[in-house]
PDB file of N, CA and C in Angstrom:
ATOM      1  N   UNK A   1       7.124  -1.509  -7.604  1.00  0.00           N
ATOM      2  CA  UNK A   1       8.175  -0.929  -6.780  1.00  0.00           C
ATOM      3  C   UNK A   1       7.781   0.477  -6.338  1.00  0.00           C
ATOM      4  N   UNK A   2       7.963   0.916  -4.921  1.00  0.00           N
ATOM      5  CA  UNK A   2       8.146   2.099  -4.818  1.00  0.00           C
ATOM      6  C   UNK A   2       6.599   2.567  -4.434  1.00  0.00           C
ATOM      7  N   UNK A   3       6.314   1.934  -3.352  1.00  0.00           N
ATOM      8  CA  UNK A   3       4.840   1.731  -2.634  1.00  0.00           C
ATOM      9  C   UNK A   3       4.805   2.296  -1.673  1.00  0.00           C
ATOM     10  N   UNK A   4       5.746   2.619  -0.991  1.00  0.00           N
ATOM     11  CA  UNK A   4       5.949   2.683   0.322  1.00  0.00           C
ATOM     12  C   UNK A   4       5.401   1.868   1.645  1.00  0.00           C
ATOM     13  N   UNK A   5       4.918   2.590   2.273  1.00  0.00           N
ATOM     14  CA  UNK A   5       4.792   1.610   3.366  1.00  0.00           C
ATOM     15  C   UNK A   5       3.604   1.166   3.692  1.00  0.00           C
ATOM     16  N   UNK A   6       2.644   0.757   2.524  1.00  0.00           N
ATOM     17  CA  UNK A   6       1.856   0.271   2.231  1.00  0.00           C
ATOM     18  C   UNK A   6       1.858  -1.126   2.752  1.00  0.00           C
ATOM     19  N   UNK A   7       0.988  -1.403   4.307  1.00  0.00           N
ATOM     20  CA  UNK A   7       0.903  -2.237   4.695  1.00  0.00           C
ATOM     21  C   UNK A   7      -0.598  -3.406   4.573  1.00  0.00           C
ATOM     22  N   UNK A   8      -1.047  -2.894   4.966  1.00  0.00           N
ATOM     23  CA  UNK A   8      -2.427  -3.300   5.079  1.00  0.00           C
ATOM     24  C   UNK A   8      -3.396  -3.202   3.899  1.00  0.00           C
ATOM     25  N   UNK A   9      -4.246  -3.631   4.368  1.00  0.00           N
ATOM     26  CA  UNK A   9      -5.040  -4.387   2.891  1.00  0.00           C
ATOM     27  C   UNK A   9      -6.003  -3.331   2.216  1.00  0.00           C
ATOM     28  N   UNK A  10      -6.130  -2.949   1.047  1.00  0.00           N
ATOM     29  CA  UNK A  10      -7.063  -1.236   0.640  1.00  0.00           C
ATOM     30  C   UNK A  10      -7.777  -2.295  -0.568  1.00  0.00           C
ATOM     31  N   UNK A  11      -8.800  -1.647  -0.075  1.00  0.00           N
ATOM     32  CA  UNK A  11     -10.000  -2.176  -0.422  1.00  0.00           C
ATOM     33  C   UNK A  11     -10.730  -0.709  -1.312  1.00  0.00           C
ATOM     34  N   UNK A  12     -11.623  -0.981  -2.682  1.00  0.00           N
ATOM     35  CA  UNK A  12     -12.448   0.162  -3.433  1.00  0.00           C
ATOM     36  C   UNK A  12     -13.817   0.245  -2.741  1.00  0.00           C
ATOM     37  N   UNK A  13     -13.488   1.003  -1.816  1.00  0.00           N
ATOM     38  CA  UNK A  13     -14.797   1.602  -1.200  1.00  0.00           C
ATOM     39  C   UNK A  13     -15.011   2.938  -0.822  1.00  0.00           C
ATOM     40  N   UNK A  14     -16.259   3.291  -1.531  1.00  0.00           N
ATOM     41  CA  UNK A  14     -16.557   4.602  -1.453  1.00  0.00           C
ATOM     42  C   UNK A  14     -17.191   5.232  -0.457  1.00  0.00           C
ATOM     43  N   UNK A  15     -16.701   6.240   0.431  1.00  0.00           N
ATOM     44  CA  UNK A  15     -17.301   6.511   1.931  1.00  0.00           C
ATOM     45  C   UNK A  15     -17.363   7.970   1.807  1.00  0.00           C
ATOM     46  N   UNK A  16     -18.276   8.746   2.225  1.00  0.00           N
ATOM     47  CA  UNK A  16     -18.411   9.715   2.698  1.00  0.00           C
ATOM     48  C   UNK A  16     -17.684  10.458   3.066  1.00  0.00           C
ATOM     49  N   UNK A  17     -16.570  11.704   2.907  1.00  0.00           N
ATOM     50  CA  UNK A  17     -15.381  12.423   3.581  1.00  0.00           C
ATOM     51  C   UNK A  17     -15.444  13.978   3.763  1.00  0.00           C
ATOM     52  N   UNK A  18     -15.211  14.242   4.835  1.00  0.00           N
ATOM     53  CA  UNK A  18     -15.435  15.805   4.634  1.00  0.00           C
ATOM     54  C   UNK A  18     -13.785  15.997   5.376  1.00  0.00           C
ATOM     55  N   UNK A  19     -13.349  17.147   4.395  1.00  0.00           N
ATOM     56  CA  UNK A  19     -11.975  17.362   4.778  1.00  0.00           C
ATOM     57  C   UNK A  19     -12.031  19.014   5.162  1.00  0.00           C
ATOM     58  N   UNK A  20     -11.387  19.584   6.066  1.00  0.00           N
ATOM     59  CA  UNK A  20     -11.079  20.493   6.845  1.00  0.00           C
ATOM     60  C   UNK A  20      -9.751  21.186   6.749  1.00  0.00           C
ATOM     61  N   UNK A  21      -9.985  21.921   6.498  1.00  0.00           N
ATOM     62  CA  UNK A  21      -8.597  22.940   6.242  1.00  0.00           C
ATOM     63  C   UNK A  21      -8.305  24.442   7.394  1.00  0.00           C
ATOM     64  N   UNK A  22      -7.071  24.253   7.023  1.00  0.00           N
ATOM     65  CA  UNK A  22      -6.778  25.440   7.979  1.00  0.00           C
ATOM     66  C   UNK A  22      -7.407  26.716   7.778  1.00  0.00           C
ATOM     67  N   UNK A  23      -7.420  26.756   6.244  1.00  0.00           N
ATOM     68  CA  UNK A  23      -8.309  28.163   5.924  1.00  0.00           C
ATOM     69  C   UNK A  23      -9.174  27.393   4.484  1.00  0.00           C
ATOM     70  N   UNK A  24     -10.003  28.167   4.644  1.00  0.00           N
ATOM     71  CA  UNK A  24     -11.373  27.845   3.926  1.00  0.00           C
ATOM     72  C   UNK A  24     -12.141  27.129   4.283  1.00  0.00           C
ATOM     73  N   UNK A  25     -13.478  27.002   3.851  1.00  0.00           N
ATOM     74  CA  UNK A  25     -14.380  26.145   4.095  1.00  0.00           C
ATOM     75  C   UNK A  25     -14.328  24.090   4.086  1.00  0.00           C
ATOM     76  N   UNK A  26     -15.113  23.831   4.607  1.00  0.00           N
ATOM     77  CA  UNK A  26     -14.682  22.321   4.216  1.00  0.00           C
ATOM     78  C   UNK A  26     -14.607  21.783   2.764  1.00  0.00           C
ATOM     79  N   UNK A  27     -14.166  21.050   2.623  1.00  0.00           N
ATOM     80  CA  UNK A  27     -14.198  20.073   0.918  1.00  0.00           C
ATOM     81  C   UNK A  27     -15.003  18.788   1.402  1.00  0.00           C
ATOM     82  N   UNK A  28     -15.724  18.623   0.629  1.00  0.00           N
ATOM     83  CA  UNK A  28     -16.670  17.510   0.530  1.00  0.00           C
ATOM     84  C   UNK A  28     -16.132  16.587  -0.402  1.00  0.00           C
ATOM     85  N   UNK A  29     -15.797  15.150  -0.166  1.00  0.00           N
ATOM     86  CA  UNK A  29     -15.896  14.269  -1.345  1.00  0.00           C
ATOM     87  C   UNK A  29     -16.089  12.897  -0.752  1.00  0.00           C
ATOM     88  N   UNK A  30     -15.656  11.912  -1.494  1.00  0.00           N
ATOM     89  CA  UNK A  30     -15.270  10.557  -1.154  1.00  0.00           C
ATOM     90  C   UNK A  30     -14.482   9.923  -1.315  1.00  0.00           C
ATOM     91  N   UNK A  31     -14.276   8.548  -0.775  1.00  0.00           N
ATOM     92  CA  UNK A  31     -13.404   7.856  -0.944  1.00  0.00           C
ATOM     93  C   UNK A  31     -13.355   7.134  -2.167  1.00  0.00           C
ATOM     94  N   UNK A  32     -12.109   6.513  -2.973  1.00  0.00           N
ATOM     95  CA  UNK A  32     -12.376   5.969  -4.352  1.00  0.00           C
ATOM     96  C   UNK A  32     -11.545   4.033  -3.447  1.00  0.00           C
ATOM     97  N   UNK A  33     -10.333   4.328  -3.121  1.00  0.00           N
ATOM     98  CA  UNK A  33     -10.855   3.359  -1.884  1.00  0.00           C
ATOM     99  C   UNK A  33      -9.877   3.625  -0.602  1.00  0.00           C
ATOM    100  N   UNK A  34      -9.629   2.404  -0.293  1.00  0.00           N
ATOM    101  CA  UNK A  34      -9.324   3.141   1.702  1.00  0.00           C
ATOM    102  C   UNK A  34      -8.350   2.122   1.819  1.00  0.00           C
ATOM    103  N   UNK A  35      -7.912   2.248   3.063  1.00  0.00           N
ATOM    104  CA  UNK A  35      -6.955   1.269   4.419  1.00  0.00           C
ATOM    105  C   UNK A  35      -6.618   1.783   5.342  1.00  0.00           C
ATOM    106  N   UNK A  36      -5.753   0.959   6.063  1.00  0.00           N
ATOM    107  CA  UNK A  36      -5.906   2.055   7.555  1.00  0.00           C
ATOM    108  C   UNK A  36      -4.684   2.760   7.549  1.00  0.00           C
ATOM    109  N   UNK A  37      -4.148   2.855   6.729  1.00  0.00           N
ATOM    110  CA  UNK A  37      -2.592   3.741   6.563  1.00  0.00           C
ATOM    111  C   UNK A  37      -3.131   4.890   5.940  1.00  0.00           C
ATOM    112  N   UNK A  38      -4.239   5.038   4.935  1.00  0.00           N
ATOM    113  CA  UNK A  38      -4.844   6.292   4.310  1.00  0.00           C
ATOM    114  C   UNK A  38      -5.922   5.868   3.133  1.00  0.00           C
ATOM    115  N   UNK A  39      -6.024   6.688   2.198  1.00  0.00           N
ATOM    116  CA  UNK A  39      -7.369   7.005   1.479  1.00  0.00           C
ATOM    117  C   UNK A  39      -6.612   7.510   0.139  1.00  0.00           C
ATOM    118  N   UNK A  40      -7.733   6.918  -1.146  1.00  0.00           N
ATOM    119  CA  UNK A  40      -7.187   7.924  -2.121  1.00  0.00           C
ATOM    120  C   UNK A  40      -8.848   8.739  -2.298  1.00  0.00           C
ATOM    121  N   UNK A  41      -8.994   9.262  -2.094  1.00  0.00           N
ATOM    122  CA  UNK A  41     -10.336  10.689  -2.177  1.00  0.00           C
ATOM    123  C   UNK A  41     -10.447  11.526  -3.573  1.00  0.00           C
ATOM    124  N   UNK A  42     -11.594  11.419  -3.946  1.00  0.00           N
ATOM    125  CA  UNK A  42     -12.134  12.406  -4.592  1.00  0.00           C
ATOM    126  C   UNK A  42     -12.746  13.646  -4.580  1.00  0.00           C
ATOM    127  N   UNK A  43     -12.417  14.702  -4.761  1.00  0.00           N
ATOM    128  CA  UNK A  43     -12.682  16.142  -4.299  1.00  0.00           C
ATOM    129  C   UNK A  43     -13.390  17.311  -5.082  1.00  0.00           C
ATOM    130  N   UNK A  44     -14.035  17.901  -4.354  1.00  0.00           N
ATOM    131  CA  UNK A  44     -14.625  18.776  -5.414  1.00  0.00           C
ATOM    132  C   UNK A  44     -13.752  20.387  -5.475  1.00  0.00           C
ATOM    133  N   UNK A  45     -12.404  20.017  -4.941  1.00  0.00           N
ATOM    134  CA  UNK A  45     -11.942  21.476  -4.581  1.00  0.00           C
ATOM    135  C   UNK A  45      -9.936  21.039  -4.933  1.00  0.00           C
ATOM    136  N   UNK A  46      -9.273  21.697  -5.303  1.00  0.00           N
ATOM    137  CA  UNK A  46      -7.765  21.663  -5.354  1.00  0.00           C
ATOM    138  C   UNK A  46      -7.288  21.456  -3.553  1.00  0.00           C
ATOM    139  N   UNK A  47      -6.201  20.282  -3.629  1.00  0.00           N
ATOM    140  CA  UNK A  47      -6.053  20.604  -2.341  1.00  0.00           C
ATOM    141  C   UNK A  47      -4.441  20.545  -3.222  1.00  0.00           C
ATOM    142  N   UNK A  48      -3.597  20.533  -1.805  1.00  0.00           N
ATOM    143  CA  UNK A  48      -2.413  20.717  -2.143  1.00  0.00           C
ATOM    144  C   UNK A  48      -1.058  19.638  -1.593  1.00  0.00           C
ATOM    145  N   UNK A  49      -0.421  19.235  -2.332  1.00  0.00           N
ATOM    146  CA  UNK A  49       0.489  18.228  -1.816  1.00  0.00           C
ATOM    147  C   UNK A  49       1.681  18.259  -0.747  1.00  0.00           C
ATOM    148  N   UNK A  50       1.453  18.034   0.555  1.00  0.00           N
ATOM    149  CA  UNK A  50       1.783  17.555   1.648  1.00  0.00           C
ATOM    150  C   UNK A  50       1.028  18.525   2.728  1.00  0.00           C
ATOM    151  N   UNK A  51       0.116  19.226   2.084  1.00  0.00           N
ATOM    152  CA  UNK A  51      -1.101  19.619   2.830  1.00  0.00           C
ATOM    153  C   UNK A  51      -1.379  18.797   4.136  1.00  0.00           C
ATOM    154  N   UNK A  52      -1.399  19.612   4.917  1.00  0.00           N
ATOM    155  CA  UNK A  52      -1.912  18.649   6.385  1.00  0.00           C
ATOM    156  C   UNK A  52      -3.476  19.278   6.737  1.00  0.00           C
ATOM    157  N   UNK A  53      -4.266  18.150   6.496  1.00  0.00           N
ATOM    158  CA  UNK A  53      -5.923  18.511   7.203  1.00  0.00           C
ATOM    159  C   UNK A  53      -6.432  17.266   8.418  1.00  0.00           C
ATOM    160  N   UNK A  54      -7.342  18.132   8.847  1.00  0.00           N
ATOM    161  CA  UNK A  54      -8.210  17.705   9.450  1.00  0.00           C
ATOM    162  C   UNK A  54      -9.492  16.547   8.671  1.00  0.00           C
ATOM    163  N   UNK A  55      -9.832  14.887   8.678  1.00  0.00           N
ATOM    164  CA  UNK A  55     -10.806  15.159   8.206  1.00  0.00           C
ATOM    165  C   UNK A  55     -11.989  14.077   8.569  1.00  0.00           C
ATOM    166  N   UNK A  56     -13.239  14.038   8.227  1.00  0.00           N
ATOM    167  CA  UNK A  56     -14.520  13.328   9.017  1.00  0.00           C
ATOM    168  C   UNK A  56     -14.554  12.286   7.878  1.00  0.00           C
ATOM    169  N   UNK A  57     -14.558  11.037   8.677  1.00  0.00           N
ATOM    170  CA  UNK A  57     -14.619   9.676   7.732  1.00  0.00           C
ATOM    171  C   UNK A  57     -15.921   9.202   7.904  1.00  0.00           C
ATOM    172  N   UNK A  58     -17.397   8.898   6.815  1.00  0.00           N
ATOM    173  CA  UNK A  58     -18.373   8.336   7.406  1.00  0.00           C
ATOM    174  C   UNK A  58     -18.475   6.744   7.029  1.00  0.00           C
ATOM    175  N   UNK A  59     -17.371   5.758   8.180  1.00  0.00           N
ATOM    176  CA  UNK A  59     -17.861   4.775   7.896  1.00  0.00           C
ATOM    177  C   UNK A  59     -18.707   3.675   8.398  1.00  0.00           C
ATOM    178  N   UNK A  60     -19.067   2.798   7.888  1.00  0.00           N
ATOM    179  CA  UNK A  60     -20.295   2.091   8.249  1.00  0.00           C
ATOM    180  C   UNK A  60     -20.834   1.881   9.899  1.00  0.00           C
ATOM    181  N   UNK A  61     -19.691   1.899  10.675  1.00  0.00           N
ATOM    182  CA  UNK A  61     -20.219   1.740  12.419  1.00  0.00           C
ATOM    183  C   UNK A  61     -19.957   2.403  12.890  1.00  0.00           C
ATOM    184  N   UNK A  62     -19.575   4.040  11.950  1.00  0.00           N
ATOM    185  CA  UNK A  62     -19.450   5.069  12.805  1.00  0.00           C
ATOM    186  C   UNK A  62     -18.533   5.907  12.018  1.00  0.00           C
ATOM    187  N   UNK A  63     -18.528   7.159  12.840  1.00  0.00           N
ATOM    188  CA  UNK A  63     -17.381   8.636  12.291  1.00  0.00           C
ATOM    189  C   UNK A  63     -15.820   8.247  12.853  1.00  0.00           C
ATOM    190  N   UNK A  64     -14.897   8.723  11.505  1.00  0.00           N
ATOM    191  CA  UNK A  64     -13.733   8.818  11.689  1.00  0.00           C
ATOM    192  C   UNK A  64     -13.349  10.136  11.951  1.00  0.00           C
ATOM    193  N   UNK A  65     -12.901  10.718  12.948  1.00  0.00           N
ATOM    194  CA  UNK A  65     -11.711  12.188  12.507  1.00  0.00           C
ATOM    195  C   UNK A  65     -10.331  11.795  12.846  1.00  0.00           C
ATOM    196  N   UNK A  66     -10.033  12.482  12.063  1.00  0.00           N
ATOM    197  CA  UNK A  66      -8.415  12.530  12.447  1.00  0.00           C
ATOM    198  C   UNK A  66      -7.358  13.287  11.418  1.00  0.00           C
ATOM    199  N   UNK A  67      -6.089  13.207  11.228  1.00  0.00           N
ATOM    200  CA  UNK A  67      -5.694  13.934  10.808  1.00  0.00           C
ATOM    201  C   UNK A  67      -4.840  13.354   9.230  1.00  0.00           C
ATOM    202  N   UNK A  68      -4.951  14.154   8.122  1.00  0.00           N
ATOM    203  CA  UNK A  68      -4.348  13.360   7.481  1.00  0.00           C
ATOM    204  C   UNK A  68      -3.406  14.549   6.042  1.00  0.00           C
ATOM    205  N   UNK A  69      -2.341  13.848   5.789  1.00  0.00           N
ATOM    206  CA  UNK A  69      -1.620  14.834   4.859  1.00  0.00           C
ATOM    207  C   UNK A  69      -1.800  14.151   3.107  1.00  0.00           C
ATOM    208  N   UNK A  70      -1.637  15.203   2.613  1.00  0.00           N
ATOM    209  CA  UNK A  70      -1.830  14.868   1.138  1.00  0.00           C
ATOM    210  C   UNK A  70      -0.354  14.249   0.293  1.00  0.00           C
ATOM    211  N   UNK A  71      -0.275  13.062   0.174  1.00  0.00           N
ATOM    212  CA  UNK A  71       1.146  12.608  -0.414  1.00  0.00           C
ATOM    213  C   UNK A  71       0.997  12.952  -1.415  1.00  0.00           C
ATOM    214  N   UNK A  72       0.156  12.787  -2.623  1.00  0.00           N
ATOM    215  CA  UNK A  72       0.505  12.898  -4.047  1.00  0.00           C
ATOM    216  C   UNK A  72      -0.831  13.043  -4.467  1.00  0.00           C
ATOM    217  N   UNK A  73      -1.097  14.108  -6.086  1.00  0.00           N
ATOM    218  CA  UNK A  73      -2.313  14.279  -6.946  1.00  0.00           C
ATOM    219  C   UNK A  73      -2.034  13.109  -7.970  1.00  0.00           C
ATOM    220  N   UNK A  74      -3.631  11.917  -7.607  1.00  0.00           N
ATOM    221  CA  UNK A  74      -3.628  11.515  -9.064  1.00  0.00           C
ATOM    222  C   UNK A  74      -4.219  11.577 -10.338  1.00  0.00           C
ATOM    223  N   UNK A  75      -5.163  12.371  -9.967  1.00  0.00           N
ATOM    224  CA  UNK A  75      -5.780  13.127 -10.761  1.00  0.00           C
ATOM    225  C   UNK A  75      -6.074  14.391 -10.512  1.00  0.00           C
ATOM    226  N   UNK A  76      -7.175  15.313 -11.914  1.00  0.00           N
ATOM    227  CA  UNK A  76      -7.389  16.664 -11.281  1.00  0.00           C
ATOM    228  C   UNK A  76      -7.849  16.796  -9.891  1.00  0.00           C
ATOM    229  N   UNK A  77      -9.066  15.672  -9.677  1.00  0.00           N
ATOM    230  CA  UNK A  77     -10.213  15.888  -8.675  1.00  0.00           C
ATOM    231  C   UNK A  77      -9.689  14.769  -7.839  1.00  0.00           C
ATOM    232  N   UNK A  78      -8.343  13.941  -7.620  1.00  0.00           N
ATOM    233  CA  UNK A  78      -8.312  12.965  -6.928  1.00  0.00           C
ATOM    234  C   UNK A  78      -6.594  13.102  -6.178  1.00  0.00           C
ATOM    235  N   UNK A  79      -7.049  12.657  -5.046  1.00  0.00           N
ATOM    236  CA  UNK A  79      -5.646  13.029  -4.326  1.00  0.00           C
ATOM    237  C   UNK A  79      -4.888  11.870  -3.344  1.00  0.00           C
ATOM    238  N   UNK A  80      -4.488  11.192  -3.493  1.00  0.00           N
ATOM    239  CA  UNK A  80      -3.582  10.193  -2.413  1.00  0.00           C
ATOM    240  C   UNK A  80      -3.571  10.660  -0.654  1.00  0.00           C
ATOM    241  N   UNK A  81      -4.379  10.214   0.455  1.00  0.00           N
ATOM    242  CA  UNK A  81      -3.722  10.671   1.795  1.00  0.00           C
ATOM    243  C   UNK A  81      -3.431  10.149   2.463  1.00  0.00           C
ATOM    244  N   UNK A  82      -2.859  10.291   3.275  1.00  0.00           N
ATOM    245  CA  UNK A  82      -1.903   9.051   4.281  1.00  0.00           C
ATOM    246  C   UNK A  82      -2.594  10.029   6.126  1.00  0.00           C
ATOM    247  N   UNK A  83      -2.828   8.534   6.594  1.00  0.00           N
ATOM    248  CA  UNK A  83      -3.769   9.224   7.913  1.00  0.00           C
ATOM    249  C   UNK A  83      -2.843   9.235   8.676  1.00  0.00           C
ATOM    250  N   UNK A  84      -2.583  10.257   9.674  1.00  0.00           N
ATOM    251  CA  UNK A  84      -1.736  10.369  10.904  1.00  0.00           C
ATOM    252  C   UNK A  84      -2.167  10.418  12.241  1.00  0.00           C
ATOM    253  N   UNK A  85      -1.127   9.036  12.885  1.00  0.00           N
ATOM    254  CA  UNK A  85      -1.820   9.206  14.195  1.00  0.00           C
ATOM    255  C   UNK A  85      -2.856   9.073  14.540  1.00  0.00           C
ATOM    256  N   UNK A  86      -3.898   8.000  13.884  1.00  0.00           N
ATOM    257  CA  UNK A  86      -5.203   7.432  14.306  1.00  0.00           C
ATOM    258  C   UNK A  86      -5.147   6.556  15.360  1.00  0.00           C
ATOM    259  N   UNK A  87      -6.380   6.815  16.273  1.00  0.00           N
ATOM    260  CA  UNK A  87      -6.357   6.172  17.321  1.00  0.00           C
ATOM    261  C   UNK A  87      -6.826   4.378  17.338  1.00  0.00           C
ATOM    262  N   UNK A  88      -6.774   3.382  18.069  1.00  0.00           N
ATOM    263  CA  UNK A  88      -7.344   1.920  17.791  1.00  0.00           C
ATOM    264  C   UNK A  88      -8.583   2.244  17.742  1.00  0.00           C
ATOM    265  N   UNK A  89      -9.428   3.090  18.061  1.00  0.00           N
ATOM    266  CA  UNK A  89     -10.639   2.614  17.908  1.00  0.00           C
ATOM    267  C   UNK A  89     -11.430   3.042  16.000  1.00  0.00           C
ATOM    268  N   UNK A  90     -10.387   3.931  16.097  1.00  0.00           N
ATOM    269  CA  UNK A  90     -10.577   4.796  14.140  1.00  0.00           C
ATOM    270  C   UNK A  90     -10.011   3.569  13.367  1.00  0.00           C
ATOM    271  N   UNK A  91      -8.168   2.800  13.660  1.00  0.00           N
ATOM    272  CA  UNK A  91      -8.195   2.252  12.901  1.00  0.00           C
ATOM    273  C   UNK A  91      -9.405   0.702  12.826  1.00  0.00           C
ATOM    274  N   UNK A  92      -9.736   0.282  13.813  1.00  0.00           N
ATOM    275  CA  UNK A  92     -10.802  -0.568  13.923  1.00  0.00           C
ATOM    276  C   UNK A  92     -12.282   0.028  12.997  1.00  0.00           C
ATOM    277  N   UNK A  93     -12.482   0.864  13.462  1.00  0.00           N
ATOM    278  CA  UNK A  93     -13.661   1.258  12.566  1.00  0.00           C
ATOM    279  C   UNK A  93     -13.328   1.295  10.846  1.00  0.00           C
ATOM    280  N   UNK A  94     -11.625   1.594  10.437  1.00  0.00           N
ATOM    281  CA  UNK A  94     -11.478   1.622   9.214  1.00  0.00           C
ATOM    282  C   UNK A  94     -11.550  -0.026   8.709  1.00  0.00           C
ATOM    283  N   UNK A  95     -10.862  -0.778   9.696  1.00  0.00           N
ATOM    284  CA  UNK A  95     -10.629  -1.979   9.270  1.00  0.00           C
ATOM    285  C   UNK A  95     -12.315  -2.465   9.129  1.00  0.00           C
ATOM    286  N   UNK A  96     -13.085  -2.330  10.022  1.00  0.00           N
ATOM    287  CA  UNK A  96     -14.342  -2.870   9.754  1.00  0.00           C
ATOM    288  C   UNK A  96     -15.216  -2.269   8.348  1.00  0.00           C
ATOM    289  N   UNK A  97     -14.642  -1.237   8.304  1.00  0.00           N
ATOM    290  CA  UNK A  97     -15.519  -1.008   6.595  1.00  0.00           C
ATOM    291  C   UNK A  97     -14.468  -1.663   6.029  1.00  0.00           C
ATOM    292  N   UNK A  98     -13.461  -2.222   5.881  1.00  0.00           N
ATOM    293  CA  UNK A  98     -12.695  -2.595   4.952  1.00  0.00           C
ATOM    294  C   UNK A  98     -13.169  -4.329   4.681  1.00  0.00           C
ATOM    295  N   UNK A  99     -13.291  -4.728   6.022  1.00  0.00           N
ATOM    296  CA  UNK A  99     -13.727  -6.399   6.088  1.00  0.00           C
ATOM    297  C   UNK A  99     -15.565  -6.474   5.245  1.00  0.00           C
ATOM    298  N   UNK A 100     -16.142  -4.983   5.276  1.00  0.00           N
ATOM    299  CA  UNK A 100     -17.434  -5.327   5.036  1.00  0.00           C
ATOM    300  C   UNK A 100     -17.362  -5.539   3.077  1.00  0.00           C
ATOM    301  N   UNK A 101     -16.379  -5.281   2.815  1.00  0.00           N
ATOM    302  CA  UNK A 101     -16.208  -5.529   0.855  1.00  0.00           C
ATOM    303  C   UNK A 101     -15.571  -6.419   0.489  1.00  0.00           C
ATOM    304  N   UNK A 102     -15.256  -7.071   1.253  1.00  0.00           N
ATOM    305  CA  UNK A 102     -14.373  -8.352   1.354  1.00  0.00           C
ATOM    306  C   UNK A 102     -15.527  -9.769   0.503  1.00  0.00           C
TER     307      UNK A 102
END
């Protein structure tokens, strides 16, 4: 219970992420796994919850950017994000790394 609007199918795949902030340098991490509603990411830096960033997705047929906010910490180094406002061709590129672990 209490998923929200967890539609689509999230798959444990680990991708490449560089996240962008309004102030400071980028955060580097990855994905622990994905869907096209958002990401739960691993980080090498504190981010903050309902944080809105910028961030670069490297998946398999190509770069994601777009924008995404921080719903919830589930761990120290791990953070829940929900993507906003991705375009068809980002969520297609997400869905295609998602079909490739299938």
């Amino acid at each position: 219970m209490g998923m929200g609007l967890r539609r689509g199918p999230r798959a444990a795949v680990v991708l490449d992420v560089t996240l962008i902030r309004r102030r400071g340098g980028p955060v580097a991490g990855h994905t622990e796994d994905l869907a096209t509603e958002g990401a739960r990411v691993v980080v090498d830096r504190p981010l903050a919850v309902d944080e809105q960033l910028h961030f670069n997705l490297a998946c398999p047929g190509g770069r994601v950017d777009g924008t995404a906010r921080v719903v919830r910490q589930q761990r120290p180094d791990c953070y829940a994000l929900r993507f906003e406002a991705l375009d068809a061709p980002s969520v297609a590129l997400i869905d295609d790394a998602l079909s490739r672990t299938q």
